[in-house]
Protein backbone atom coordinates (compact mmCIF):
# COMPACT_ATOMS: atom_id res chain seq x y z
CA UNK A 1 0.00 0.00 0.00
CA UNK A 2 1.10 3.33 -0.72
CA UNK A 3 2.21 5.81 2.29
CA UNK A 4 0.01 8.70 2.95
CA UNK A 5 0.63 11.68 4.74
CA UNK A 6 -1.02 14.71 5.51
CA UNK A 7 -1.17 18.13 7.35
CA UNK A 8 -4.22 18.19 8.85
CA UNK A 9 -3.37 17.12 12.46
CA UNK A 10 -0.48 19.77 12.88
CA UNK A 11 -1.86 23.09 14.01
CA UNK A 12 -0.83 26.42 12.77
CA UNK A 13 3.59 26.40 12.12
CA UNK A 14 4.03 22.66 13.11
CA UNK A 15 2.22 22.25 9.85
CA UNK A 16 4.80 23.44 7.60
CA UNK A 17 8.02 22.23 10.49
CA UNK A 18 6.28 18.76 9.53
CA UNK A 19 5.93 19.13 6.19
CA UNK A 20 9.67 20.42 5.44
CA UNK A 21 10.60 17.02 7.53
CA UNK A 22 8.59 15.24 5.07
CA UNK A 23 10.08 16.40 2.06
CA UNK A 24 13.55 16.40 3.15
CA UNK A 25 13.35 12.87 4.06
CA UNK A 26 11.99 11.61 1.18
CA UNK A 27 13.61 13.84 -1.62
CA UNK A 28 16.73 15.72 -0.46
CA UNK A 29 17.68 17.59 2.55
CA UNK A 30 17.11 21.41 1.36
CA UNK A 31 16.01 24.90 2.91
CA UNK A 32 12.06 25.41 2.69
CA UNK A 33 9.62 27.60 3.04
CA UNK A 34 6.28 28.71 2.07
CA UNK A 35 3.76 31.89 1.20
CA UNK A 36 1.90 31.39 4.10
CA UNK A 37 3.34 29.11 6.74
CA UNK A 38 0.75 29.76 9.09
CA UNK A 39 -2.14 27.95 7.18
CA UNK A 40 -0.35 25.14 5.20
CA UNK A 41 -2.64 22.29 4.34
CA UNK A 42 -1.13 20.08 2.36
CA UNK A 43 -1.04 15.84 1.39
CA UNK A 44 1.61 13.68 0.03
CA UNK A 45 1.37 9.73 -0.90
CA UNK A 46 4.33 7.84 -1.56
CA UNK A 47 4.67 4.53 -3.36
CA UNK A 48 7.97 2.83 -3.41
CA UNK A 49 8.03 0.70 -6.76
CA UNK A 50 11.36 -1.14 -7.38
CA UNK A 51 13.78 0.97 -9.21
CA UNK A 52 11.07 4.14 -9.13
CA UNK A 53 9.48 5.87 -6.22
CA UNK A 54 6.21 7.28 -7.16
CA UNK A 55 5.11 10.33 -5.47
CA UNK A 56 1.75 12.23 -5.27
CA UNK A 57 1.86 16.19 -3.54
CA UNK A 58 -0.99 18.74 -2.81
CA UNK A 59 0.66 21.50 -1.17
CA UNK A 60 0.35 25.37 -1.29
CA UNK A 61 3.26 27.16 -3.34
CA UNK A 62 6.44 26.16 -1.25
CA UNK A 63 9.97 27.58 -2.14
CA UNK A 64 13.31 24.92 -2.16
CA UNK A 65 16.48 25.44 -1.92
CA UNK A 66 19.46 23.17 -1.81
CA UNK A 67 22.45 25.09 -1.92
CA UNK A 68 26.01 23.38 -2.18
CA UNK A 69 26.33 23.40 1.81
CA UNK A 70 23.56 20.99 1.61
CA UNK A 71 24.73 18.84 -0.68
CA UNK A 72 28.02 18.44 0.91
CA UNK A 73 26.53 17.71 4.22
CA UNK A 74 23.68 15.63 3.18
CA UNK A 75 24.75 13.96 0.03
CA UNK A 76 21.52 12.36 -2.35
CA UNK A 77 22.07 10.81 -5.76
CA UNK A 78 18.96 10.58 -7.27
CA UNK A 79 17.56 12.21 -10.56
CA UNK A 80 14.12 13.64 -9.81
CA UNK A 81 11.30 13.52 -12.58
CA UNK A 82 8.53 16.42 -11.74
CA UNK A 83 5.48 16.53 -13.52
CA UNK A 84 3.19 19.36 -12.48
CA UNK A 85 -0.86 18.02 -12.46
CA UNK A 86 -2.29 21.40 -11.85
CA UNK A 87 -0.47 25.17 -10.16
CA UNK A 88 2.78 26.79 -11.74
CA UNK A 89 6.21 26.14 -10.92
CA UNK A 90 9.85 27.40 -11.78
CA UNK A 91 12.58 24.77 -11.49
CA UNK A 92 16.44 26.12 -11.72
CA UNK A 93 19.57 24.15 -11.91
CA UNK A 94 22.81 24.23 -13.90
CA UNK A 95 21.90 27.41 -15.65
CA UNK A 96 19.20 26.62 -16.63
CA UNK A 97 15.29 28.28 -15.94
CA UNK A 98 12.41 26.38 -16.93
CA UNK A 99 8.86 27.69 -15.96
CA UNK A 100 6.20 25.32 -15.90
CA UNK A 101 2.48 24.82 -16.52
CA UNK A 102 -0.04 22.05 -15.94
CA UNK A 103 0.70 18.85 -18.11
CA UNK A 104 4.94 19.84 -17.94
CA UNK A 105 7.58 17.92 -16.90
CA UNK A 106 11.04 18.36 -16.01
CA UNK A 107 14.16 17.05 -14.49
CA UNK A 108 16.68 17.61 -11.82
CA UNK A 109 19.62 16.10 -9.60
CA UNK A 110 19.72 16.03 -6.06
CA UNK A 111 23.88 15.77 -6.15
CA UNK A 112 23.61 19.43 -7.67
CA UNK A 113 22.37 22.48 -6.08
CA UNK A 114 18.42 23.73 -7.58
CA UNK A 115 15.90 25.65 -6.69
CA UNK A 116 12.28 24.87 -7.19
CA UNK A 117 9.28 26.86 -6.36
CA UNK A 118 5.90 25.64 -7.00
CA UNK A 119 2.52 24.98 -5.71
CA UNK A 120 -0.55 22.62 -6.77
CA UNK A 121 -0.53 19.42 -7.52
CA UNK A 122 2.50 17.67 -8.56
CA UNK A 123 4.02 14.07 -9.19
CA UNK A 124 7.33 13.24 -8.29
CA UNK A 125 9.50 10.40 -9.47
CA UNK A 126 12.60 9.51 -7.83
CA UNK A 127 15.23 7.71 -9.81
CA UNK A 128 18.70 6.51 -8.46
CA UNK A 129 21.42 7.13 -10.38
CA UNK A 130 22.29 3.98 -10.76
CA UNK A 131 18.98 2.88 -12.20
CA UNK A 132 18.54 5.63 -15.00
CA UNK A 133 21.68 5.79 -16.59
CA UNK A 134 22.71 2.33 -17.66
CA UNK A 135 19.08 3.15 -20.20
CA UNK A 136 20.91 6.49 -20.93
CA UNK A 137 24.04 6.92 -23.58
CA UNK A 138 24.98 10.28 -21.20
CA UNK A 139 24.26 11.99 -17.95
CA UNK A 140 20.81 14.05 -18.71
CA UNK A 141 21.24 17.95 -18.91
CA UNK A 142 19.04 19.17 -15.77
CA UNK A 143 16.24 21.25 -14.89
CA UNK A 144 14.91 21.03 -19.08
CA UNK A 145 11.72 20.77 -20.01
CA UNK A 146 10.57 17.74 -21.21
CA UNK A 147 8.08 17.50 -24.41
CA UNK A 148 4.90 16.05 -22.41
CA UNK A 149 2.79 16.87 -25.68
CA UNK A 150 4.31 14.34 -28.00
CA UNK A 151 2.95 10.71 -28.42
CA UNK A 152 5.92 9.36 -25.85
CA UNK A 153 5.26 12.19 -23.00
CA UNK A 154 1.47 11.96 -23.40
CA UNK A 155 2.62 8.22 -22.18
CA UNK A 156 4.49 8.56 -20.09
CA UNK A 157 2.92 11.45 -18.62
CA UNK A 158 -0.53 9.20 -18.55
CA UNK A 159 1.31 6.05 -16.53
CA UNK A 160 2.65 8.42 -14.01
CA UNK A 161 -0.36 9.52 -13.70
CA UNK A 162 -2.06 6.09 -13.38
CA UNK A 163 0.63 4.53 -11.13
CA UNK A 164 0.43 7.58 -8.75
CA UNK A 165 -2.87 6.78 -8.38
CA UNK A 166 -2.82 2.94 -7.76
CA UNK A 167 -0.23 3.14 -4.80
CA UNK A 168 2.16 0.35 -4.27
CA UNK A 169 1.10 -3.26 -5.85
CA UNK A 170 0.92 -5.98 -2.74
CA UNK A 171 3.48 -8.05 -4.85
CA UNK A 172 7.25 -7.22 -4.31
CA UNK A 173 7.77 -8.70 -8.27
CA UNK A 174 4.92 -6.78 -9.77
CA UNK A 175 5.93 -3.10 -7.60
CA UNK A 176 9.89 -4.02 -9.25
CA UNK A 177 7.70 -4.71 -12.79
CA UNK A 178 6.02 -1.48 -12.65
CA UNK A 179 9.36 0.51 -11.38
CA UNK A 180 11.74 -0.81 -14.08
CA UNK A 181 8.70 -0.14 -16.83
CA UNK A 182 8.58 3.24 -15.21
CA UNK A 183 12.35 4.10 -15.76
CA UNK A 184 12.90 2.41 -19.32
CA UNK A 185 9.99 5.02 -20.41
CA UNK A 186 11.41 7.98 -18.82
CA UNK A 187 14.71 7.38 -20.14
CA UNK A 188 13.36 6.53 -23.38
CA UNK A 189 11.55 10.22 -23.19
CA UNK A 190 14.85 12.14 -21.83
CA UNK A 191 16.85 10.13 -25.29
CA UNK A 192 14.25 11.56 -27.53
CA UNK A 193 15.87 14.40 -29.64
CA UNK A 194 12.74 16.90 -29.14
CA UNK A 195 11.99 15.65 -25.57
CA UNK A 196 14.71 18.80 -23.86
CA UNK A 197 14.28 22.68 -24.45
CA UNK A 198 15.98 24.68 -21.95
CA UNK A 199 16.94 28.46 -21.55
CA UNK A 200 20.48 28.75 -20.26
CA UNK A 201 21.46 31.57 -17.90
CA UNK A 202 23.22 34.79 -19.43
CA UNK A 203 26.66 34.54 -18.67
CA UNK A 204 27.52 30.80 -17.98
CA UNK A 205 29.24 29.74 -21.32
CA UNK A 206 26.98 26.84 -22.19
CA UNK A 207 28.94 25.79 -25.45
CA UNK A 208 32.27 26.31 -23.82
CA UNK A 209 30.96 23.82 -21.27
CA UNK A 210 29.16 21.81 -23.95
CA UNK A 211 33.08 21.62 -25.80
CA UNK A 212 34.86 20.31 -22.37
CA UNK A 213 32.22 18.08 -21.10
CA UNK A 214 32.40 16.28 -25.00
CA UNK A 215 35.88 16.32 -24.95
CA UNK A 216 36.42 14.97 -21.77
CA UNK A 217 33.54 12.11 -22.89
CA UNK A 218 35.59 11.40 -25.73
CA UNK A 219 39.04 10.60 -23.77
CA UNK A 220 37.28 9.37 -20.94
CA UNK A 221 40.05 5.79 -20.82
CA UNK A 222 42.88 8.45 -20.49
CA UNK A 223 44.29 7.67 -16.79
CA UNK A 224 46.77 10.86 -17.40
CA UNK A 225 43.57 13.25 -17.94
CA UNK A 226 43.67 15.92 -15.52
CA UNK A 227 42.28 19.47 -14.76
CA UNK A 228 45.94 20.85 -16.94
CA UNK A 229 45.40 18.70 -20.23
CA UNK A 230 41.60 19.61 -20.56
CA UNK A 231 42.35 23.05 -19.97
CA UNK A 232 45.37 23.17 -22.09
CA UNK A 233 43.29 21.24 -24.71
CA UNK A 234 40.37 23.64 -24.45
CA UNK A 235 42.68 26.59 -24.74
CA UNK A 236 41.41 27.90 -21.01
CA UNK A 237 43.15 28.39 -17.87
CA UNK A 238 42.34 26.27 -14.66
CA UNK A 239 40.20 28.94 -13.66
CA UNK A 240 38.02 29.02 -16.00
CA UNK A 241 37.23 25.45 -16.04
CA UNK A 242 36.34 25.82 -12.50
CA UNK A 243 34.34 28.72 -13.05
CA UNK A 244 32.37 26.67 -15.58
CA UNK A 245 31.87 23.58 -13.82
CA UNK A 246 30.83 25.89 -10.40
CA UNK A 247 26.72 26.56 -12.00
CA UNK A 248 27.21 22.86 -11.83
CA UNK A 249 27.85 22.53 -7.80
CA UNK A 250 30.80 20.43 -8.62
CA UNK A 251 34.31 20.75 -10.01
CA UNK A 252 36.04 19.49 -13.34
CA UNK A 253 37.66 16.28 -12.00
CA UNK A 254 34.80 15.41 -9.78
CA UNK A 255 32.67 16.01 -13.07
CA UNK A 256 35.18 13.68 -14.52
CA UNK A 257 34.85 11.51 -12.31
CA UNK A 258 31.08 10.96 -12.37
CA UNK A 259 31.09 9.83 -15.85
CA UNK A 260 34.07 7.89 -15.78
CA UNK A 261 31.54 5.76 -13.08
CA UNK A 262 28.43 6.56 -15.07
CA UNK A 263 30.31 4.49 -18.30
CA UNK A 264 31.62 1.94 -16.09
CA UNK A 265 28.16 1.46 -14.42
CA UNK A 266 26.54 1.36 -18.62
CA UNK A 267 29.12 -0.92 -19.62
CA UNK A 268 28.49 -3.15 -16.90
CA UNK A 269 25.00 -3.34 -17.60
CA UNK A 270 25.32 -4.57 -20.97
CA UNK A 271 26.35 -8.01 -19.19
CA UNK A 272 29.53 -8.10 -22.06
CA UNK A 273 32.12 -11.08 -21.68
CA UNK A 274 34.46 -8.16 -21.20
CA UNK A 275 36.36 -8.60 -17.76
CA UNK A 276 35.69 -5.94 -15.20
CA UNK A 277 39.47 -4.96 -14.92
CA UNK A 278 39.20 -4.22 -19.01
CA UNK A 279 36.41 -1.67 -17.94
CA UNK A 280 38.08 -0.30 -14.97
CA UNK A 281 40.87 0.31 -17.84
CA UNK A 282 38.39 1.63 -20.24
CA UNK A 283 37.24 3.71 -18.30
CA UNK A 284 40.67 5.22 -17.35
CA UNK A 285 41.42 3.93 -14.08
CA UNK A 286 44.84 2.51 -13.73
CA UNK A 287 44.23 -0.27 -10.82
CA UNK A 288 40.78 -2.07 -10.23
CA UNK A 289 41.02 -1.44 -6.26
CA UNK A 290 40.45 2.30 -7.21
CA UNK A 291 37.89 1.38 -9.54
CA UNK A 292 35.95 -0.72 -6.96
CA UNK A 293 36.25 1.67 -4.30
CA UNK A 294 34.72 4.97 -6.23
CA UNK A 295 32.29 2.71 -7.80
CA UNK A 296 30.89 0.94 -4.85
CA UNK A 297 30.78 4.44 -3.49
CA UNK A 298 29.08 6.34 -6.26
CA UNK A 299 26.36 3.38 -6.32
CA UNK A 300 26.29 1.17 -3.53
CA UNK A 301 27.40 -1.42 -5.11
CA UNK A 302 30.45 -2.91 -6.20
CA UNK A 303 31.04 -3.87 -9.75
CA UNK A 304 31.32 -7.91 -9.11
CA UNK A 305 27.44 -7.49 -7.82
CA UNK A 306 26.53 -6.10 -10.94
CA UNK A 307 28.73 -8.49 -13.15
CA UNK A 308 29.36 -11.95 -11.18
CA UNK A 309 33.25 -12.99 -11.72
CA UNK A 310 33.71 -15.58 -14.34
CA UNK A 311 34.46 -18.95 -13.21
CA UNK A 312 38.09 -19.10 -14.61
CA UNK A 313 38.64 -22.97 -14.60
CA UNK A 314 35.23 -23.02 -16.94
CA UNK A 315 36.06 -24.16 -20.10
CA UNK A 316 35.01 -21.29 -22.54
């Protein structure tokens, strides 16, 4: 069964004090607050689906925050899909602005700072990282509006719809059947060449970005690539690679890092006969300890668990 909460037992500020704990908990750990805090009546259902958590809010506009202090101290990893039912919102991340309107969708990371105001009604999906982008040939660019009016948004934007509304299934397999359907659509919708329109910020140097992050995507089995051969490659001084990658909430060689991981994590997933020191190597670590480490810290997981060791005395 699905998890329902509301504010209708907490009078006057504990309302909101409960709310924020609510939110925090199940999303991100981020500063909050609302137009009127003194009246804030507001329900949220929550239905925990495999690979996908479903969520269902009713709230009065609310104002989020999660600045960089927040992510350092309380680190997430999940992508967050927001569709908005009904009310108006503005989501902001990376650069980028989007404004949105009944029937739009979006999506944001809770390992980057954002800011999100918005009020009605609004479904949530929560995606780990490590679910979404094995489907994905990159890391999504954030906080863009997705196309909800094309033939794959109007479905996908119908089954969230339909799944926030059922709850949780009783049965463990069929809530992990629904969840994995749930992410294979929204990734197919985030690889659709029309599904992303974004406005960028004045001032941030999108395409300069755009140039670094493909070139670093490109030599990503380099071990020697550091923060002085992408900016000597790029033309750019150390500073300004960090002043790119800061509307990020990161820097260039954690950046670097990420999708080093992120490939590791894809090529893992394609269950290959390739050993998984060849794709620590691939992806340009020089040792598979490393490797291990980062990656069972990035995902929780260590790469053996996602691709079993070959029996080496079977004859192949």
């Amino acid at each position: 069964m699905a998890q329902i909460y509301n504010t209708g037992s907490q009078p006057g500020r504990k309302a909101f004090q409960f709310w924020h704990g609510l939110m925090c908990r199940n999303f991100a750990p981020a500063h909050g607050s609302a137009a009127d805090e003194d009246a804030f009546d507001a329900h949220f259902t929550v239905s925990e689906l495999g690979d996908a958590t479903v969520c269902q809010v009713s709230a009065p506009m609310q104002f989020w925050d999660r600045s960089r202090h927040h992510v350092q101290r309380a680190p997430k990893d999940d992508f967050l899909l927001t569709e908005l039912v009904s009310g108006k919102g503005t989501l902001r991340q990376d650069g980028h602005e989007t404004t949105l309107r009944p029937g739009a969708m979006a999506i944001y990371d809770t390992s980057r700072p954002y800011s999100y105001e918005v009020g009605g009604d609004v479904i949530f999906v929560k995606l780990p990282r490590g679910s979404l982008l094995p489907h994905l040939q990159e890391t999504p660019a954030l906080a863009l509006g997705l196309d909800s009016t094309s033939d794959l948004g109007k479905l996908v934007s119908g089954i969230l719809r339909q799944t926030a509304s059922l709850g949780t299934p009783t049965s463990s397999p069929c809530a992990d059947l629904v969840g994995a359907s749930v992410v294979r659509l929204i990734a197919a919708l985030l690889r659709s060449p029309t599904s992303a329109t974004a406005i960028p910020a004045p001032g941030v140097g999108a395409s300069q970005l755009d140039n670094v992050m493909s070139y670093v995507r490109a030599h990503l089995e380099d071990p020697e690539l550091s923060l002085a051969s992408i900016a000597q490659s790029q033309r750019v001084s150390a500073r300004t690679l960090h002043r790119l990658f800061t509307g990020l909430g990161t820097t260039p060689m954690r950046w670097v890092l990420q999708e080093r991981l992120a490939h590791g994590l894809r090529a893992l997933q394609q269950k290959s006969a390739r050993r998984v020191t060849d794709i620590a190597f691939e992806c340009g670590f020089s040792d598979l300890s490393h490797f291990s480490r980062m990656f069972r810290k990035e995902f929780g997981r260590s790469p053996h668990e996602i691709q079993p060791v070959r029996n080496p005395l079977r004859s192949t």
